[in-house]
C-alpha atoms as a PDB file:
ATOM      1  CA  UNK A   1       0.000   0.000   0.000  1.00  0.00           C
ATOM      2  CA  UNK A   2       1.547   3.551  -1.168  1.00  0.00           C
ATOM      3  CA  UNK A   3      -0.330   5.789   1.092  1.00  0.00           C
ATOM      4  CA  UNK A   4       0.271   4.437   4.323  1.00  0.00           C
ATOM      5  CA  UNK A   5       3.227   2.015   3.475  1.00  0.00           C
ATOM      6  CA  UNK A   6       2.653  -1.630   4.860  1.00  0.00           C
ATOM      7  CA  UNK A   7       3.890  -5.100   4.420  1.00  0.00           C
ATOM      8  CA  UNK A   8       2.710  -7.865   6.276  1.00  0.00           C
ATOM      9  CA  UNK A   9       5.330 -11.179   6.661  1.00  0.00           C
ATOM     10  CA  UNK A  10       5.053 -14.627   7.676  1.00  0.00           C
ATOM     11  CA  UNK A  11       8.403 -16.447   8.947  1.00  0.00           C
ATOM     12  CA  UNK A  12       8.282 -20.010   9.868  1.00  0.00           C
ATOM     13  CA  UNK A  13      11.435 -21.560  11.515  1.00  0.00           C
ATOM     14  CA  UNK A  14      12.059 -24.339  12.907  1.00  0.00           C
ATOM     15  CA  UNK A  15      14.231 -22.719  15.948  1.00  0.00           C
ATOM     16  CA  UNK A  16      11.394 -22.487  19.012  1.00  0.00           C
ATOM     17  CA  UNK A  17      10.465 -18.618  20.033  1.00  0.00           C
ATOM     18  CA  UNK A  18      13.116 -18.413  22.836  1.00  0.00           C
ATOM     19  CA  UNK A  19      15.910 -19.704  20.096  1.00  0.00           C
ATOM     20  CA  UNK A  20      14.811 -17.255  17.812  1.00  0.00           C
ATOM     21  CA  UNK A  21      15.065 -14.256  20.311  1.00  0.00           C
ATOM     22  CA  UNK A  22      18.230 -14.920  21.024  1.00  0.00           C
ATOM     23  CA  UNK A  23      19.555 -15.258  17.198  1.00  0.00           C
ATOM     24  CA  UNK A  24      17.592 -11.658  16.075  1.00  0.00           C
ATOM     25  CA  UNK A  25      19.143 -10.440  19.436  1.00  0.00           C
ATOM     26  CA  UNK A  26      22.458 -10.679  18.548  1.00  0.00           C
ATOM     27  CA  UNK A  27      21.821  -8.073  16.314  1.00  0.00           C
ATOM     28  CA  UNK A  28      19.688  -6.135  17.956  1.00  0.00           C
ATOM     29  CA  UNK A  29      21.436  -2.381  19.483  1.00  0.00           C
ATOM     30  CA  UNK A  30      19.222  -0.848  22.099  1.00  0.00           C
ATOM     31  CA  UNK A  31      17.056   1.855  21.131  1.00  0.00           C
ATOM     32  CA  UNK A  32      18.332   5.415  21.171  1.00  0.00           C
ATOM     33  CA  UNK A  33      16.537   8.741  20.732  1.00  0.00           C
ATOM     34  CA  UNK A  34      14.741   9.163  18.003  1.00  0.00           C
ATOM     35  CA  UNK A  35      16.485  12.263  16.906  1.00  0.00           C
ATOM     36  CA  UNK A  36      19.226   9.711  16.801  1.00  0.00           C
ATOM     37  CA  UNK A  37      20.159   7.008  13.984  1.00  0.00           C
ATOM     38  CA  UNK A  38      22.756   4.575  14.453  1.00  0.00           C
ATOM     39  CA  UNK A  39      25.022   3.483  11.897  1.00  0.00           C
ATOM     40  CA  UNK A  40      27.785   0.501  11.879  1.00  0.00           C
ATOM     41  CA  UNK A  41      27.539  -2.920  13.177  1.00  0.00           C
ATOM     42  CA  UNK A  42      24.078  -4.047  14.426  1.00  0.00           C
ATOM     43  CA  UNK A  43      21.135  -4.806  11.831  1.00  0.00           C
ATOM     44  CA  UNK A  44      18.475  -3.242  14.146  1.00  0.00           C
ATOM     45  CA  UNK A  45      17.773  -1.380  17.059  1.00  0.00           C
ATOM     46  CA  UNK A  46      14.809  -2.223  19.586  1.00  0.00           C
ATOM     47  CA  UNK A  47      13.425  -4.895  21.545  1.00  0.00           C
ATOM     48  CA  UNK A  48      12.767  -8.395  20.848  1.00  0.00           C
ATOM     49  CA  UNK A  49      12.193 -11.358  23.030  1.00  0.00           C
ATOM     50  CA  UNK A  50      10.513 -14.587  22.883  1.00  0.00           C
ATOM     51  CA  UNK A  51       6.988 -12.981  22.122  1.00  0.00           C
ATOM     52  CA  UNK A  52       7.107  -9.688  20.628  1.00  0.00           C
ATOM     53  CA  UNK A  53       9.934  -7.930  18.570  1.00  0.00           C
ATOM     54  CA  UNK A  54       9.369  -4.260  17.839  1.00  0.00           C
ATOM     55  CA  UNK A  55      12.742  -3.044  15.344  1.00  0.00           C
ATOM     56  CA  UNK A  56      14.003  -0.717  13.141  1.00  0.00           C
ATOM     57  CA  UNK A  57      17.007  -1.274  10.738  1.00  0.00           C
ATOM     58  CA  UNK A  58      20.322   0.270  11.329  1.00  0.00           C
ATOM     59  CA  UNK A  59      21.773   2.327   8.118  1.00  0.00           C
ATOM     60  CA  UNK A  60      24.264   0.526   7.006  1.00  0.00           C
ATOM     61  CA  UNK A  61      27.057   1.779   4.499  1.00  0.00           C
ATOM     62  CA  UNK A  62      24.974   1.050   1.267  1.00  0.00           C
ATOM     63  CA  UNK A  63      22.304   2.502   2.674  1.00  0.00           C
ATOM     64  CA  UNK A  64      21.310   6.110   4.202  1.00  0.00           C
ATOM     65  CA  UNK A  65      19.060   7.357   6.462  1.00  0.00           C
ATOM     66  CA  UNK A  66      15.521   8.470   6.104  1.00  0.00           C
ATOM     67  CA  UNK A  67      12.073   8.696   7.412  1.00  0.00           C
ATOM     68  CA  UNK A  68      10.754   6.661   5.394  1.00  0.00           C
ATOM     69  CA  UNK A  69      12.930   3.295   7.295  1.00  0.00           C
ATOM     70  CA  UNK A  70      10.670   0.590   8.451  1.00  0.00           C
ATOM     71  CA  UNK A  71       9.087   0.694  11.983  1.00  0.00           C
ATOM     72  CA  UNK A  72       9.224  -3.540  12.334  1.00  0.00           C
ATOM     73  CA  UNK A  73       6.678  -4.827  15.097  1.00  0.00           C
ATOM     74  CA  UNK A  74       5.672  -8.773  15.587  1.00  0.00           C
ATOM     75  CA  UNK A  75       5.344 -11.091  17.822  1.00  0.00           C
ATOM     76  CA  UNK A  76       7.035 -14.555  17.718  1.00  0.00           C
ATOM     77  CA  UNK A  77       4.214 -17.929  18.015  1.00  0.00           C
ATOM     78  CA  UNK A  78       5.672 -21.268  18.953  1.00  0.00           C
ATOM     79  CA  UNK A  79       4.458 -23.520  15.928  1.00  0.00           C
ATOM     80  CA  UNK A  80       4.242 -27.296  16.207  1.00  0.00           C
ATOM     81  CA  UNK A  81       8.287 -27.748  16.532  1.00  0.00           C
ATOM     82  CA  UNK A  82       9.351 -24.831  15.296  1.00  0.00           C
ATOM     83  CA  UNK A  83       8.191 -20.804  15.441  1.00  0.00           C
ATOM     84  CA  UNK A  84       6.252 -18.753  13.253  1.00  0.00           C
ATOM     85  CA  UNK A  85       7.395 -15.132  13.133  1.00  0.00           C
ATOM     86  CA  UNK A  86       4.547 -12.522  12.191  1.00  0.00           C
ATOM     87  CA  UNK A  87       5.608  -9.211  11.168  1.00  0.00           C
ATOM     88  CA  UNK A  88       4.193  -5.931  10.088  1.00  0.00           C
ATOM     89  CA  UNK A  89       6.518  -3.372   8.781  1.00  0.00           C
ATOM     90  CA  UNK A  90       5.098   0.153   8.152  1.00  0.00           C
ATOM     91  CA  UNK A  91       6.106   3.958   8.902  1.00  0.00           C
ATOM     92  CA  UNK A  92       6.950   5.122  12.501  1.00  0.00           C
ATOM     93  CA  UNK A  93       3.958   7.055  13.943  1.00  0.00           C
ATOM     94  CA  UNK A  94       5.748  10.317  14.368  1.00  0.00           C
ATOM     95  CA  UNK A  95       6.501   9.550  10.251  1.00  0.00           C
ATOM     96  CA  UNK A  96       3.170   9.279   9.219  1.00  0.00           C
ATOM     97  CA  UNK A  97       1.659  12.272  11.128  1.00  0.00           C
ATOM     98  CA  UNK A  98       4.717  14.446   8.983  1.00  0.00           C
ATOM     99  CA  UNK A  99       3.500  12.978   6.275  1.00  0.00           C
ATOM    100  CA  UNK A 100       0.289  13.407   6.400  1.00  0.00           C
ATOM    101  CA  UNK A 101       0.734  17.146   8.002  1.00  0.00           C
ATOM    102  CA  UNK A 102       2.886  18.230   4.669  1.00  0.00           C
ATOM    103  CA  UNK A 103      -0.206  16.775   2.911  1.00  0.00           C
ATOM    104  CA  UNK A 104      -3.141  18.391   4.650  1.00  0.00           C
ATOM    105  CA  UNK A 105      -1.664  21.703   6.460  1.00  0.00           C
ATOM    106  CA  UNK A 106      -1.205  23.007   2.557  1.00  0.00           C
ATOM    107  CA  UNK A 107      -5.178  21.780   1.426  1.00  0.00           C
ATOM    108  CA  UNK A 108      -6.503  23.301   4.417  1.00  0.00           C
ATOM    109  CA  UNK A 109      -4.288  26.878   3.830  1.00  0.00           C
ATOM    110  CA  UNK A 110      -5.602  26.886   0.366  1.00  0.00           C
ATOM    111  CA  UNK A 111      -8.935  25.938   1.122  1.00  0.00           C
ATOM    112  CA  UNK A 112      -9.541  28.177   4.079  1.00  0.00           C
ATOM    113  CA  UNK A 113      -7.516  31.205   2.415  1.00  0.00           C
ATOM    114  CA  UNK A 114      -9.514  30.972  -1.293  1.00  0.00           C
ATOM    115  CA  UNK A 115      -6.358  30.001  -3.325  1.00  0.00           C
ATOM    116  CA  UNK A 116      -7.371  26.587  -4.525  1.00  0.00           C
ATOM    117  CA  UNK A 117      -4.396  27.497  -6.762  1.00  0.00           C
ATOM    118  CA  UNK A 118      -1.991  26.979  -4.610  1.00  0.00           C
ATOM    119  CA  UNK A 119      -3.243  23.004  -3.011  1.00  0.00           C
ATOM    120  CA  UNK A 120      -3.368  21.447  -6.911  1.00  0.00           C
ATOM    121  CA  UNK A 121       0.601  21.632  -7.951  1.00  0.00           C
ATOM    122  CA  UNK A 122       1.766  21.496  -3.364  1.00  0.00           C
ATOM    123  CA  UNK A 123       0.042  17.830  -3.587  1.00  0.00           C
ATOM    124  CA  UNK A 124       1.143  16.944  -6.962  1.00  0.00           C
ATOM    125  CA  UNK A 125       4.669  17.755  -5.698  1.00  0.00           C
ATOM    126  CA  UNK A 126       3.868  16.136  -2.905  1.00  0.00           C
ATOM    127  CA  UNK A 127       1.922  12.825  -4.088  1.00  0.00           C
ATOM    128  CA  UNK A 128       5.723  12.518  -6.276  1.00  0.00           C
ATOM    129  CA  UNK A 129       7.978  13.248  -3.223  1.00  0.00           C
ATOM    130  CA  UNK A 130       5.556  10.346  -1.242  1.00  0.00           C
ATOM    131  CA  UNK A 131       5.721   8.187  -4.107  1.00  0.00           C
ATOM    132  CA  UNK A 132       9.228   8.332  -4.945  1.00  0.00           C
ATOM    133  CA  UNK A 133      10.800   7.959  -1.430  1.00  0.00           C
ATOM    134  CA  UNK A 134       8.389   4.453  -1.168  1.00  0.00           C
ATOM    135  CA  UNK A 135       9.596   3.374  -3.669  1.00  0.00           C
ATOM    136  CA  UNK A 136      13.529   4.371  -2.905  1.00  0.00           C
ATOM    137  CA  UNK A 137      13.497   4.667   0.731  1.00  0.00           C
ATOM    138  CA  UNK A 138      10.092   2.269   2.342  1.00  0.00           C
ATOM    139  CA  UNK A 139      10.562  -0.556  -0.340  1.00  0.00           C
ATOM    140  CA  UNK A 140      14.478  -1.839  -0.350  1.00  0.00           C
ATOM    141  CA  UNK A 141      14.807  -1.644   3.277  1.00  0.00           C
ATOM    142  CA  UNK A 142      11.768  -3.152   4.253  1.00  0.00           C
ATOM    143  CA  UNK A 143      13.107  -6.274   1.762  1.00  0.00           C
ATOM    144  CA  UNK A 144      16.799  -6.122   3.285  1.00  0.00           C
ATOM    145  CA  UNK A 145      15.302  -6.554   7.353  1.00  0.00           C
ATOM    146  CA  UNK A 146      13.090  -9.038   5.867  1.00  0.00           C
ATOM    147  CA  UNK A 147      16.037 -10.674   4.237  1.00  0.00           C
ATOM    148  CA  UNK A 148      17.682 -10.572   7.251  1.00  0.00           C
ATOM    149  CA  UNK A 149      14.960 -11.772   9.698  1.00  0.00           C
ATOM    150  CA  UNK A 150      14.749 -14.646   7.265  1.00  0.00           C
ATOM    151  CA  UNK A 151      18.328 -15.261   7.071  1.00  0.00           C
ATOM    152  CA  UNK A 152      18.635 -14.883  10.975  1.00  0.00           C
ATOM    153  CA  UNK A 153      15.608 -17.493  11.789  1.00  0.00           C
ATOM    154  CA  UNK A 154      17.084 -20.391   9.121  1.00  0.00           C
END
């Protein structure tokens, strides 16, 4: 979805949920301030144990930061023998109320102001900028932590 972006993934492993946690916690950094990224050698930053995991990926040197990085929240189900990892991956909170504020704010300026002129080429701009970074900042690294969940819970 390109307005709000989510993905929704289904891991099975054959590790039990405690076994798991502990592999994805290796390279897990503790959360820091959000006015904060982290760069270097962890894959994520957050928390995870054996029921929940709420992550975001670290930049790493092919990769630069942005708002648009995936906010990574699941929770970890023991499975017959093994584990089945749900996760939803979507914009952080604080991302989507910018996004949506350089959205509206504008309309609403035009709107209550009389110049419809100036809403109709602020959210084409706009609807491009959204569209763009999805596609270059939501998309690859919301497929290289899901890579790397996948490779982690082999």
């Amino acid at each position: 979805m390109i307005l709000v972006p989510y993905r929704r993934i289904i891991i099975h492993s054959a590790m039990p949920p405690v076994q798991v946690a502990e592999r994805v916690g290796a390279t897990v950094a503790p959360k820091r301030p959000w006015y904060r990224f982290r760069r270097g050698k962890f894959d994520f930053e957050g928390q995870i144990d054996e029921k929940k995991i709420k992550l975001m990926p670290v930049a790493t040197v092919g990769t630069r930061v942005n708002i648009y990085f995936p906010l990574i929240r699941g929770q970890i189900v023991a499975s017959g023998s093994g584990s089945r990892i749900q996760v939803i991956q979507t914009l952080h909170p604080i991302t989507i109320v910018f996004v949506l504020g350089f959205f509206v704010v504008p309309i609403l300026y035009a709107l209550l102001h009389q110049a419809r002129w100036f809403s109709i080429p602020w959210s084409i701009g706009f609807i491009i900028f959204h569209v763009s970074w999805y596609f270059a900042g939501f998309v690859p690294n919301a497929k290289r932590s899901e890579m790397r969940l996948r490779e982690l819970t082999r």
